[in-house]
C-alpha atoms as a PDB file:
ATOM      1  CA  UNK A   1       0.000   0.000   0.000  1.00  0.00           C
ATOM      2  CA  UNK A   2       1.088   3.455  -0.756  1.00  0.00           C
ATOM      3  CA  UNK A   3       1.076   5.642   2.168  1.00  0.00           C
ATOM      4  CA  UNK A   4       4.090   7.840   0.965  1.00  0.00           C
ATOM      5  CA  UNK A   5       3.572  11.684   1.070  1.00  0.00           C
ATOM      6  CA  UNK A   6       0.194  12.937  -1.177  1.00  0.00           C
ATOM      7  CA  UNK A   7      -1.569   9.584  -0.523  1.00  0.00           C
ATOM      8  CA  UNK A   8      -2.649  10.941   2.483  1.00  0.00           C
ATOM      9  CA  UNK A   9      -3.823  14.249   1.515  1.00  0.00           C
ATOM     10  CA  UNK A  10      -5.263  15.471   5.034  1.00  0.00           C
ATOM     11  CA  UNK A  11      -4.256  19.540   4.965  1.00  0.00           C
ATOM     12  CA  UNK A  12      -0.677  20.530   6.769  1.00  0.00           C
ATOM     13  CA  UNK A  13      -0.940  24.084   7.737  1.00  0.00           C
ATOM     14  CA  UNK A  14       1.469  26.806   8.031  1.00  0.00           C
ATOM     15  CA  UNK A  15       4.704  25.249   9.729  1.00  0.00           C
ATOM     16  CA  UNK A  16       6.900  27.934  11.414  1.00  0.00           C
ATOM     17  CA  UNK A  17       9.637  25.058  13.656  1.00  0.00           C
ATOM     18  CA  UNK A  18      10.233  21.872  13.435  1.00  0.00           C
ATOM     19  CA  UNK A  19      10.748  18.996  16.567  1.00  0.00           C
ATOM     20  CA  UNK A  20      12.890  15.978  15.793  1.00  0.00           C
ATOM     21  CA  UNK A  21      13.104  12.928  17.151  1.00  0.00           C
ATOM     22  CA  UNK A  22      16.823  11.673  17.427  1.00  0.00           C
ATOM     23  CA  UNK A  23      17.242   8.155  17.115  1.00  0.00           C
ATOM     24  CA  UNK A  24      15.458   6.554  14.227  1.00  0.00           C
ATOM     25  CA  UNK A  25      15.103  10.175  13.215  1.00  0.00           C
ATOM     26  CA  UNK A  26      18.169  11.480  12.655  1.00  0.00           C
ATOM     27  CA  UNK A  27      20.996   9.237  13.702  1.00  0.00           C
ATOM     28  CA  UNK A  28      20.778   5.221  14.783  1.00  0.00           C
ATOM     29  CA  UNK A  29      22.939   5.060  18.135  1.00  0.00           C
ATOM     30  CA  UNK A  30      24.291   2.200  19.698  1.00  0.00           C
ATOM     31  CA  UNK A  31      22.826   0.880  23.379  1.00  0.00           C
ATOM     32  CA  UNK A  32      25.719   2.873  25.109  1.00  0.00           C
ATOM     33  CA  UNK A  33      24.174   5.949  23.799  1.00  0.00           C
ATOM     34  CA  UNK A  34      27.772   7.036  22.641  1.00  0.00           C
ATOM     35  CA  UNK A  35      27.926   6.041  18.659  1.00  0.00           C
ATOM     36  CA  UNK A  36      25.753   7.109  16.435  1.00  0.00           C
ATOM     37  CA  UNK A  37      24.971   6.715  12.467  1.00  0.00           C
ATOM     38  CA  UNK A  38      23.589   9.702  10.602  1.00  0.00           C
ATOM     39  CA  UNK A  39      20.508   8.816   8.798  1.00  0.00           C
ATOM     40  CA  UNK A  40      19.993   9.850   5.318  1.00  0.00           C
ATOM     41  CA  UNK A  41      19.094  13.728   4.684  1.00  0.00           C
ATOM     42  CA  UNK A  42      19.569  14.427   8.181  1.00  0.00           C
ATOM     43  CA  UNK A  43      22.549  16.739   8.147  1.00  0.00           C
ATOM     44  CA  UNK A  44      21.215  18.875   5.000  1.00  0.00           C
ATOM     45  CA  UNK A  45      17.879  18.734   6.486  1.00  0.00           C
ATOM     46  CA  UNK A  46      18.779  20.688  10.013  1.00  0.00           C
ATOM     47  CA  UNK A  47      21.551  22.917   7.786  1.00  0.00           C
ATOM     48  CA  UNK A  48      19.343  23.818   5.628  1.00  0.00           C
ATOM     49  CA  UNK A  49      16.679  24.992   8.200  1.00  0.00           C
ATOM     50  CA  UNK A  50      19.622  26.470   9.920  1.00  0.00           C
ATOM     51  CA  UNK A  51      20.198  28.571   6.584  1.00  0.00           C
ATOM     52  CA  UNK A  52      16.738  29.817   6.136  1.00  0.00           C
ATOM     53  CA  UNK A  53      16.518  30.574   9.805  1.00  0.00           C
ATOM     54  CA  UNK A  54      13.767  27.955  10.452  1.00  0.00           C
ATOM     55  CA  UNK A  55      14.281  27.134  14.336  1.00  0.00           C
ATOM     56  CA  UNK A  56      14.335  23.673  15.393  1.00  0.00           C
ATOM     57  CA  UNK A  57      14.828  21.398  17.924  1.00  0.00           C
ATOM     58  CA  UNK A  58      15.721  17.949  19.053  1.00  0.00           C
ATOM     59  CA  UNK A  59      13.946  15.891  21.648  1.00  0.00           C
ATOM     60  CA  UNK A  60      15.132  12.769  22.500  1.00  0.00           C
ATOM     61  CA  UNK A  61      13.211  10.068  25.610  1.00  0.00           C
ATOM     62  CA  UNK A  62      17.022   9.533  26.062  1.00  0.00           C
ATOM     63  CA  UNK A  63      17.857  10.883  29.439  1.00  0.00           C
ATOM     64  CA  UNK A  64      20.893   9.685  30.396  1.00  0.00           C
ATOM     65  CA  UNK A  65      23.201  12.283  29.123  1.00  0.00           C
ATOM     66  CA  UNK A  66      22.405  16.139  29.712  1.00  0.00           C
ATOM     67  CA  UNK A  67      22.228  18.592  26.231  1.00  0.00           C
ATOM     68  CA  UNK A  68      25.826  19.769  26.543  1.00  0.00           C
ATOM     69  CA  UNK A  69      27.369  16.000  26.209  1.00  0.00           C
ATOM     70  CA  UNK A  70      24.609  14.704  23.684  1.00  0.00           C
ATOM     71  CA  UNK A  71      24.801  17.985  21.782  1.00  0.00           C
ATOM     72  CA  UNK A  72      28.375  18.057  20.560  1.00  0.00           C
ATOM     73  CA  UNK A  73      28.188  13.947  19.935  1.00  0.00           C
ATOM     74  CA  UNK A  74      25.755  14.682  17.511  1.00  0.00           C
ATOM     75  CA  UNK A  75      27.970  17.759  16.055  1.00  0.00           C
ATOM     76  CA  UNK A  76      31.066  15.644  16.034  1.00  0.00           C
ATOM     77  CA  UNK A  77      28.925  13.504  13.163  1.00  0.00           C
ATOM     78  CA  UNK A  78      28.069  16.397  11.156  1.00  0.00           C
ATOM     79  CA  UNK A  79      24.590  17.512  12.865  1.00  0.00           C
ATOM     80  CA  UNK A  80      24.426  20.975  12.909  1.00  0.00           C
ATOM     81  CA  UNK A  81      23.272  21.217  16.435  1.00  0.00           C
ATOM     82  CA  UNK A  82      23.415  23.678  19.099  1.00  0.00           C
ATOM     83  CA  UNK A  83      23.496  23.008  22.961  1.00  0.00           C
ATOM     84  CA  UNK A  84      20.219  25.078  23.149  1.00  0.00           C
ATOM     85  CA  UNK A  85      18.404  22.938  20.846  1.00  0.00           C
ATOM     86  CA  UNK A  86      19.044  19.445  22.658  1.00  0.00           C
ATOM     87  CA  UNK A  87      15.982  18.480  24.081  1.00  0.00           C
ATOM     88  CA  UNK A  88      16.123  15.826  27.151  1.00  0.00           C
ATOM     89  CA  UNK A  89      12.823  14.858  28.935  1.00  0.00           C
ATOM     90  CA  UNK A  90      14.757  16.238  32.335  1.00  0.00           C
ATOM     91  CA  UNK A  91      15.026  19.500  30.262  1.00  0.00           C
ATOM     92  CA  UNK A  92      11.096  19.689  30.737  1.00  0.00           C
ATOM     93  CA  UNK A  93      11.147  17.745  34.097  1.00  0.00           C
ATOM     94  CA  UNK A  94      13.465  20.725  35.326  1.00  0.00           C
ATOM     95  CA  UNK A  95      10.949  22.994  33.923  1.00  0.00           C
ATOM     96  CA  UNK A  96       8.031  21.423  35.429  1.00  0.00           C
ATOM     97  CA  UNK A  97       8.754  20.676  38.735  1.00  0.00           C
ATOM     98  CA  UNK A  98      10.361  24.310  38.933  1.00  0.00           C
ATOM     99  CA  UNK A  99       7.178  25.274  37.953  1.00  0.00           C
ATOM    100  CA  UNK A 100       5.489  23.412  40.256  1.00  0.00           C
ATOM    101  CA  UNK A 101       7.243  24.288  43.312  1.00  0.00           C
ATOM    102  CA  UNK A 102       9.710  21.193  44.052  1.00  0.00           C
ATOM    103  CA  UNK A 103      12.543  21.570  45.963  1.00  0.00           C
ATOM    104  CA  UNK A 104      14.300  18.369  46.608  1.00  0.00           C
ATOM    105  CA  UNK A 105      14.070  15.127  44.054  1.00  0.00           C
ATOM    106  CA  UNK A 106      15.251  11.688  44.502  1.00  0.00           C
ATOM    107  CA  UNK A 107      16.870  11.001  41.035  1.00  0.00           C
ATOM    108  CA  UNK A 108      16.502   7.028  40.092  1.00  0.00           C
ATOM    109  CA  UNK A 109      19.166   7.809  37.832  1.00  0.00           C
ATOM    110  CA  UNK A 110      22.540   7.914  36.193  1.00  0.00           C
ATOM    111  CA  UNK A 111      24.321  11.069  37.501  1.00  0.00           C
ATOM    112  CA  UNK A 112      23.579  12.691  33.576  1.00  0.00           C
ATOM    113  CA  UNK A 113      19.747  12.183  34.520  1.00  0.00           C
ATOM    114  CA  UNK A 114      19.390  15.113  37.449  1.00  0.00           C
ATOM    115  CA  UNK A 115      21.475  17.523  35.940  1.00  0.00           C
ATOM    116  CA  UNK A 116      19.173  19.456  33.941  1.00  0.00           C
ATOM    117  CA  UNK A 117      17.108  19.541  37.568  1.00  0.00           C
ATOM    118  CA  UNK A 118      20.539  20.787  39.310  1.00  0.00           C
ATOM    119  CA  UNK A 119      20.957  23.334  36.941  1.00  0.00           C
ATOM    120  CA  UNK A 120      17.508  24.738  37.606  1.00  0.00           C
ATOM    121  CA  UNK A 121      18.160  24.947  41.377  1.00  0.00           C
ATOM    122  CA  UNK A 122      16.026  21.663  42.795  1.00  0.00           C
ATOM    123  CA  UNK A 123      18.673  19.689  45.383  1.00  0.00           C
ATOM    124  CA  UNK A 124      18.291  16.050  43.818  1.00  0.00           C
ATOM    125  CA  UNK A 125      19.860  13.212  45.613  1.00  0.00           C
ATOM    126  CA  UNK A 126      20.098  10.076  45.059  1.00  0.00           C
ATOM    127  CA  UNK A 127      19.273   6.148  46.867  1.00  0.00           C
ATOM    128  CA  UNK A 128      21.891   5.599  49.327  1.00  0.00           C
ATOM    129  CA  UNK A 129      22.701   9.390  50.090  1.00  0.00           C
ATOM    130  CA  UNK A 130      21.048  11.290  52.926  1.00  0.00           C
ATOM    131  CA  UNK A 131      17.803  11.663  53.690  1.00  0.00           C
ATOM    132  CA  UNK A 132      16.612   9.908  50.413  1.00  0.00           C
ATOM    133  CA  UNK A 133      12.937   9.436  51.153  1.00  0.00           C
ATOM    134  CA  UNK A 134      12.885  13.029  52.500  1.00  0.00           C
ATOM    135  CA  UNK A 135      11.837  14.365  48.762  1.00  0.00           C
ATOM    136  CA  UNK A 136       8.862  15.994  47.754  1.00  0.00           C
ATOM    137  CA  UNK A 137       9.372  14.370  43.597  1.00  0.00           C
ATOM    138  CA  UNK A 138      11.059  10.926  42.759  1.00  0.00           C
ATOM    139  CA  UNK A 139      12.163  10.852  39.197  1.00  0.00           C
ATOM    140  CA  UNK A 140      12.760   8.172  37.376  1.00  0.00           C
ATOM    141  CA  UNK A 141      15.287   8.022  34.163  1.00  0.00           C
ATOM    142  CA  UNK A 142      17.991   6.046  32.550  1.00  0.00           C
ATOM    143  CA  UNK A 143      19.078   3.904  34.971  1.00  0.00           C
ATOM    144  CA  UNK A 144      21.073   0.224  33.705  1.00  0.00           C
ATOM    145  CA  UNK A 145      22.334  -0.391  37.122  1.00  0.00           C
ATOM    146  CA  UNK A 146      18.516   0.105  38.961  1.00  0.00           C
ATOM    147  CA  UNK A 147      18.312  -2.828  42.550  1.00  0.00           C
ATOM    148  CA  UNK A 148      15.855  -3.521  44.454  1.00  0.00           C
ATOM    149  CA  UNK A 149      17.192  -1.316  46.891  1.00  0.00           C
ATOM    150  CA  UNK A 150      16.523   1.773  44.368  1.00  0.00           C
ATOM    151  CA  UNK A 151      12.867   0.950  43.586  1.00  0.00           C
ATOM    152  CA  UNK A 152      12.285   0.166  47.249  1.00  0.00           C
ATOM    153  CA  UNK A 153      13.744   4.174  48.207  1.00  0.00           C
ATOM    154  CA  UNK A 154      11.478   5.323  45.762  1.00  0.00           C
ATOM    155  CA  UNK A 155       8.712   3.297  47.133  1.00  0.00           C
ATOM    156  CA  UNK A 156       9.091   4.962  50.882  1.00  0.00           C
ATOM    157  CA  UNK A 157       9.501   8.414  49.508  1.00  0.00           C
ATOM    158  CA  UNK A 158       6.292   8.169  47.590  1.00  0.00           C
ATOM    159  CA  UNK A 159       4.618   6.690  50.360  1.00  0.00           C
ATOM    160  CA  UNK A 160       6.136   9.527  52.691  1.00  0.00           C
ATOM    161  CA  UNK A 161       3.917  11.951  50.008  1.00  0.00           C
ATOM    162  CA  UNK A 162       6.528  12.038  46.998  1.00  0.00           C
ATOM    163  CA  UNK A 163       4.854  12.201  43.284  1.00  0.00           C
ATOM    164  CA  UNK A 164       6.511  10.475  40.831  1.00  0.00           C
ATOM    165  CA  UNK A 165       7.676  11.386  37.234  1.00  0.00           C
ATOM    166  CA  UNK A 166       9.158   9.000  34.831  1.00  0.00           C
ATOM    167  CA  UNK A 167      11.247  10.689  31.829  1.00  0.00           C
ATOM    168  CA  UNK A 168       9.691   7.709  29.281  1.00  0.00           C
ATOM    169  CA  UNK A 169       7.275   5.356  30.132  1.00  0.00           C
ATOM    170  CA  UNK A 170       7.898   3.242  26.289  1.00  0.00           C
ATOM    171  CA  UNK A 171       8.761  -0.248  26.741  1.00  0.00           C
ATOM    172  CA  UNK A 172      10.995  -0.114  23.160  1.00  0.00           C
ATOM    173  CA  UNK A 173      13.211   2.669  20.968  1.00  0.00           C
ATOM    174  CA  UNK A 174      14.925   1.949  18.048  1.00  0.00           C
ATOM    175  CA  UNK A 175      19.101   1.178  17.840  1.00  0.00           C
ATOM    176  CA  UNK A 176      21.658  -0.330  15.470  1.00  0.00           C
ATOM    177  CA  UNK A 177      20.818  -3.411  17.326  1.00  0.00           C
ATOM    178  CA  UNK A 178      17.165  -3.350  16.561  1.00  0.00           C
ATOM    179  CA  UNK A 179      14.754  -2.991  19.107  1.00  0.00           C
ATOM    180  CA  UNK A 180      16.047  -2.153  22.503  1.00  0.00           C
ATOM    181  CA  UNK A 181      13.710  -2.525  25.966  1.00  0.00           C
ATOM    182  CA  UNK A 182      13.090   0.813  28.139  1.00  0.00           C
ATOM    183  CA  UNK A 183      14.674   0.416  31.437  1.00  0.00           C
ATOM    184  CA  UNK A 184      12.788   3.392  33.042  1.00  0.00           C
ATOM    185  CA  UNK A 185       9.326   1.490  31.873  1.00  0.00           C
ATOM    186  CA  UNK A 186      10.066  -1.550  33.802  1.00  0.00           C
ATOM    187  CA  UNK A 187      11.395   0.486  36.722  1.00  0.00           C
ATOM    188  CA  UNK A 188       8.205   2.345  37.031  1.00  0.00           C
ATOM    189  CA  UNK A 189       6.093  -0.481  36.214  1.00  0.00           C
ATOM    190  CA  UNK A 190       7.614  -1.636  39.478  1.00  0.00           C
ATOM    191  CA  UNK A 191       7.480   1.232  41.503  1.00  0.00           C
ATOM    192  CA  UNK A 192       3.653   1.224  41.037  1.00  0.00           C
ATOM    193  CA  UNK A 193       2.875  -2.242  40.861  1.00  0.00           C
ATOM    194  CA  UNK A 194       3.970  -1.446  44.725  1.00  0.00           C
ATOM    195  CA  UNK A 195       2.664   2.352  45.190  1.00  0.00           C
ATOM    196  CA  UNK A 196      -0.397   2.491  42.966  1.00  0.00           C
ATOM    197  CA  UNK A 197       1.621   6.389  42.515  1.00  0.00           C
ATOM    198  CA  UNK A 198      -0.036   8.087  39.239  1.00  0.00           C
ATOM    199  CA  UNK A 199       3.164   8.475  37.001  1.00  0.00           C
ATOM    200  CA  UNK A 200       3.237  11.811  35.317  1.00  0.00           C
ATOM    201  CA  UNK A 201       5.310  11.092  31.796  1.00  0.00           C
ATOM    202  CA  UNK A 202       7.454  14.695  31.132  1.00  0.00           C
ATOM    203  CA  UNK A 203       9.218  13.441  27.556  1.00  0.00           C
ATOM    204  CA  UNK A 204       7.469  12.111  24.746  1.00  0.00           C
ATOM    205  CA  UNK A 205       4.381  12.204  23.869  1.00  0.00           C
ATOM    206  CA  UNK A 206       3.311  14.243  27.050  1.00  0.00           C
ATOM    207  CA  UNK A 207       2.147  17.819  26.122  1.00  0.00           C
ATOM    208  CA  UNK A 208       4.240  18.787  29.177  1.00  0.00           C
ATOM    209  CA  UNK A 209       7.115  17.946  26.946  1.00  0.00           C
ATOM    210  CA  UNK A 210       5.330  19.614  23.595  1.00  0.00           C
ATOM    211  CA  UNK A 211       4.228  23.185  25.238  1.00  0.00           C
ATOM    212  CA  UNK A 212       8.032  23.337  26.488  1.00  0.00           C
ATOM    213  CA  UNK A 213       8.960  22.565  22.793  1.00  0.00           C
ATOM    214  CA  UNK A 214       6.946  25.229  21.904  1.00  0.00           C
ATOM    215  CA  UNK A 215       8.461  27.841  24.355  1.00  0.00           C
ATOM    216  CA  UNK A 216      11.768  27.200  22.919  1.00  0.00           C
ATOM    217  CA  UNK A 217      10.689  27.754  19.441  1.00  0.00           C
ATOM    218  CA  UNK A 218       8.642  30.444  20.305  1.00  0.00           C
ATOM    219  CA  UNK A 219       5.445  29.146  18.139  1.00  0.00           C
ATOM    220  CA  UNK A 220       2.313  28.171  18.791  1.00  0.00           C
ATOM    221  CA  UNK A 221       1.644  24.345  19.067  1.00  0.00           C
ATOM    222  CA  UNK A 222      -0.326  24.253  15.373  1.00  0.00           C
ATOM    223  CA  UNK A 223       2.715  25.764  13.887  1.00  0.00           C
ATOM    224  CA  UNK A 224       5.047  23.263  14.931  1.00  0.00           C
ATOM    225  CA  UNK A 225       6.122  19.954  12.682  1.00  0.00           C
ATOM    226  CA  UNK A 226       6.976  16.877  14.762  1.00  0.00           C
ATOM    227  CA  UNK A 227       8.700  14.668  13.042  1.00  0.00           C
ATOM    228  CA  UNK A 228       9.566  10.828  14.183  1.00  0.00           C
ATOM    229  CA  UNK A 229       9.548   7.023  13.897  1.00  0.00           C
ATOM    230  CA  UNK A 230       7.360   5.926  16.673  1.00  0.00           C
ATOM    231  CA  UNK A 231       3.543   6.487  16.277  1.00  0.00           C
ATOM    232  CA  UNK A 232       3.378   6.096  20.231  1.00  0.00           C
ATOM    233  CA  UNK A 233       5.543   8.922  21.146  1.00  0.00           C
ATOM    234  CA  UNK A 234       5.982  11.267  18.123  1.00  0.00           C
ATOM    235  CA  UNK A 235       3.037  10.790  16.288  1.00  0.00           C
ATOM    236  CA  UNK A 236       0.463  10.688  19.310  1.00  0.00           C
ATOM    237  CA  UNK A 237       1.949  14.414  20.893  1.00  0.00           C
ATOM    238  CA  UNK A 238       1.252  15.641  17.852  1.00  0.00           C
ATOM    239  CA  UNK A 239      -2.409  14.469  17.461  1.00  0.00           C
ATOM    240  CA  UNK A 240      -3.292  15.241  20.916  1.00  0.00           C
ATOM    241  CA  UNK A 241      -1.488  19.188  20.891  1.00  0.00           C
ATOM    242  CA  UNK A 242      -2.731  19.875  17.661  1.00  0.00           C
ATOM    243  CA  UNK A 243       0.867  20.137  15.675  1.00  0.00           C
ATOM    244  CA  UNK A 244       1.620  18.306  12.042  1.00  0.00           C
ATOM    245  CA  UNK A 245       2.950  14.957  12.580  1.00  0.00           C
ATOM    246  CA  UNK A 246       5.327  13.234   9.762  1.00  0.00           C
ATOM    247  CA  UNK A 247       6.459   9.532  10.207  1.00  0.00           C
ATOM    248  CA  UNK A 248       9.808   7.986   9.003  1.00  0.00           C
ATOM    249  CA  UNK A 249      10.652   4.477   7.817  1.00  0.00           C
ATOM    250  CA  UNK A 250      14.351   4.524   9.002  1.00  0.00           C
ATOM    251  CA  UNK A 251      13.208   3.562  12.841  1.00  0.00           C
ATOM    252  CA  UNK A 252      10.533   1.575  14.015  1.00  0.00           C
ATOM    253  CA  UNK A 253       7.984   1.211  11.617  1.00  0.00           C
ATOM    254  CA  UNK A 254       7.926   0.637   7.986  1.00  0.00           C
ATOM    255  CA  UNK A 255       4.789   1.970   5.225  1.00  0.00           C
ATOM    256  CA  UNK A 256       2.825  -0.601   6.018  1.00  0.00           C
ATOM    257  CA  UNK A 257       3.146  -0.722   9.794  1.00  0.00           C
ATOM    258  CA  UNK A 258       2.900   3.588   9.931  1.00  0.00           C
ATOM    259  CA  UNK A 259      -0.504   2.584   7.468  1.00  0.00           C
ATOM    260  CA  UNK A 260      -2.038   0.240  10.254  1.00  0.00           C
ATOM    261  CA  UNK A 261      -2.107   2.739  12.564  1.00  0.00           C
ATOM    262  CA  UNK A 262      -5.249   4.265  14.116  1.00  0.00           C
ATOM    263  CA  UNK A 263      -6.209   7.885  13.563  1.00  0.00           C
ATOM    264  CA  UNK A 264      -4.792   9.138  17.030  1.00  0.00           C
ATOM    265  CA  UNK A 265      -1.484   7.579  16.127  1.00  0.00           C
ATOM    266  CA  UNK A 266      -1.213   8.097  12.649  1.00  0.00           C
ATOM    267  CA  UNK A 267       0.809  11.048  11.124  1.00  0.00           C
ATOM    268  CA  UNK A 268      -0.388  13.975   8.631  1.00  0.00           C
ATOM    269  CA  UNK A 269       2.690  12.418   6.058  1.00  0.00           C
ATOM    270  CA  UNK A 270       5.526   9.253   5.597  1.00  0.00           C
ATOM    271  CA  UNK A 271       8.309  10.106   4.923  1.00  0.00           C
ATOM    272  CA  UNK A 272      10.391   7.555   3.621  1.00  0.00           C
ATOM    273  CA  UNK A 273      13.850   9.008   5.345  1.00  0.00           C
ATOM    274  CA  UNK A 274      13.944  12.866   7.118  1.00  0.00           C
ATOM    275  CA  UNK A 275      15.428  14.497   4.021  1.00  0.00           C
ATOM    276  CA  UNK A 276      12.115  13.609   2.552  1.00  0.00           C
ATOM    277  CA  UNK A 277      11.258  17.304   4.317  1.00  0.00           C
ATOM    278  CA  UNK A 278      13.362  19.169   2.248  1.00  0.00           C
ATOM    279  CA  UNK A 279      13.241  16.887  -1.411  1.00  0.00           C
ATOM    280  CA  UNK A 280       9.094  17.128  -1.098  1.00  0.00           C
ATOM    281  CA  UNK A 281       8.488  20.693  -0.305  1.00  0.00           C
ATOM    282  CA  UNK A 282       7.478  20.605   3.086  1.00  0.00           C
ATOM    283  CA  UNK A 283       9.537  22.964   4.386  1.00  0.00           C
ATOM    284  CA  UNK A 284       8.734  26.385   4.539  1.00  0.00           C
ATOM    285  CA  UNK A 285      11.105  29.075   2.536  1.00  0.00           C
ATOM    286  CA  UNK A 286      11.247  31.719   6.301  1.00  0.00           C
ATOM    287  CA  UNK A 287       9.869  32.292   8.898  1.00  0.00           C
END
């Protein structure tokens, strides 16, 4: 079936930033989260909104690494990419729970996953340092090395009146390996399995994460292209905020699978790789 670009001919409005997805996207890292390979069209894509002074971001679910270390990885392979525009869901975590009045967070974490909440002046601390259940937020990120021990912390401090937030609640993202489990899914799974805590999701597709998205672009919501390989994440922040959705075939999902999906999860255009952006005219000439 051919679900490539004008087969689906639902109207795309005026688009005045774009939001990318990173890997599947742009680039296909490795599990370490170190090496990446640049997808096709990716590099003239972001230099070429970069030259017609389109602004654009990049939000990743990744949160293990804060902007300035994932930023100039992704320069270092020809992404035109500044700090600024490196997206994190503790960038909008730090936003939120500033927002919202936190002061202290228990990280469940590597030491990359709290920075962005350091930065914006919340004390985070971590299981096994003092006073751990003493927290008003427990946060939940990339975290390989999670125990028991962790997940029973975060337990007590949400039980002592913490609410929890989980950077991405997906159970899969796409790699060079192929498919690659979630750890901060099955962590929280956990953690409420015990708790019953409501998990509030601050990266993809919350529209915590999109209204911050727009902020930094400084555009309204239904002016904003988000474009990605994963109809659950990607695809379904658009629907629900109201932006213009594309889909690639270089992650997750091929034409077929992105044509299977149900309305709320299915994007305004496929795109067979992100250059498809630029080649097909969907870019605007200025903003």
């Amino acid at each position: 079936m051919d679900v490539s670009g004008d087969a689906w001919d639902e109207p795309i409005g005026e688009l005045r930033g774009f939001m990318f997805d990173v890997d599947g996207t742009l680039v296909l890292g490795d599990r370490s989260g170190r090496g990446y390979q640049v997808l096709p069209g990716a590099v003239e894509v972001l230099t070429e909104l970069k030259a017609r002074s389109i602004p654009f971001v990049l939000l990743t679910n990744g949160s293990a690494y804060p902007a300035a270390v994932q930023a100039p990885r992704l320069r270092d392979v020809g992404l035109p990419v500044e700090d600024w525009q490196m997206l994190t869901p503790s960038s909008v975590t730090a936003d939120y729970l500033s927002r919202a009045g936190v002061e202290r967070c228990l990280v469940l974490g590597s030491p990359g996953v709290g920075h962005a909440l350091q930065e914006a002046g919340i004390e985070i601390v971590f299981t096994g340092g003092e006073r751990p259940t003493e927290v008003d937020a427990v946060y939940v990120g990339w975290h390989p090395d999670c125990a028991m021990k962790d997940i029973e912390t975060a337990c007590k401090a949400i039980w002592n009146g913490a609410k929890l937030y989980v950077a991405s609640d997906v159970p899969f993202f796409a790699t060079r390996e192929g498919k690659t489990i979630g750890y901060s899914h099955a962590i929280v799974a956990a953690i409420r399995s015990l708790t019953r805590a409501r998990a509030t999701i601050t990266g993809k597709p919350s529209l915590h994460a999109m209204r911050y998205v727009a902020r930094k672009l400084g555009a309204p919501v239904a002016a904003i292209g988000v474009v990605g390989d994963d109809p659950q994440l990607e695809t379904a922040m658009a629907r629900r905020a109201g932006a213009t959705g594309f889909g690639v075939t270089t992650g997750l999902l091929g034409a077929s699978d992105w044509a299977a999906q149900p309305p709320a999860r299915r994007p305004h255009r496929v795109l067979d790789a992100v250059g498809d952006l630029l080649t097909r005219g969907f870019m605007p000439q200025s903003v």
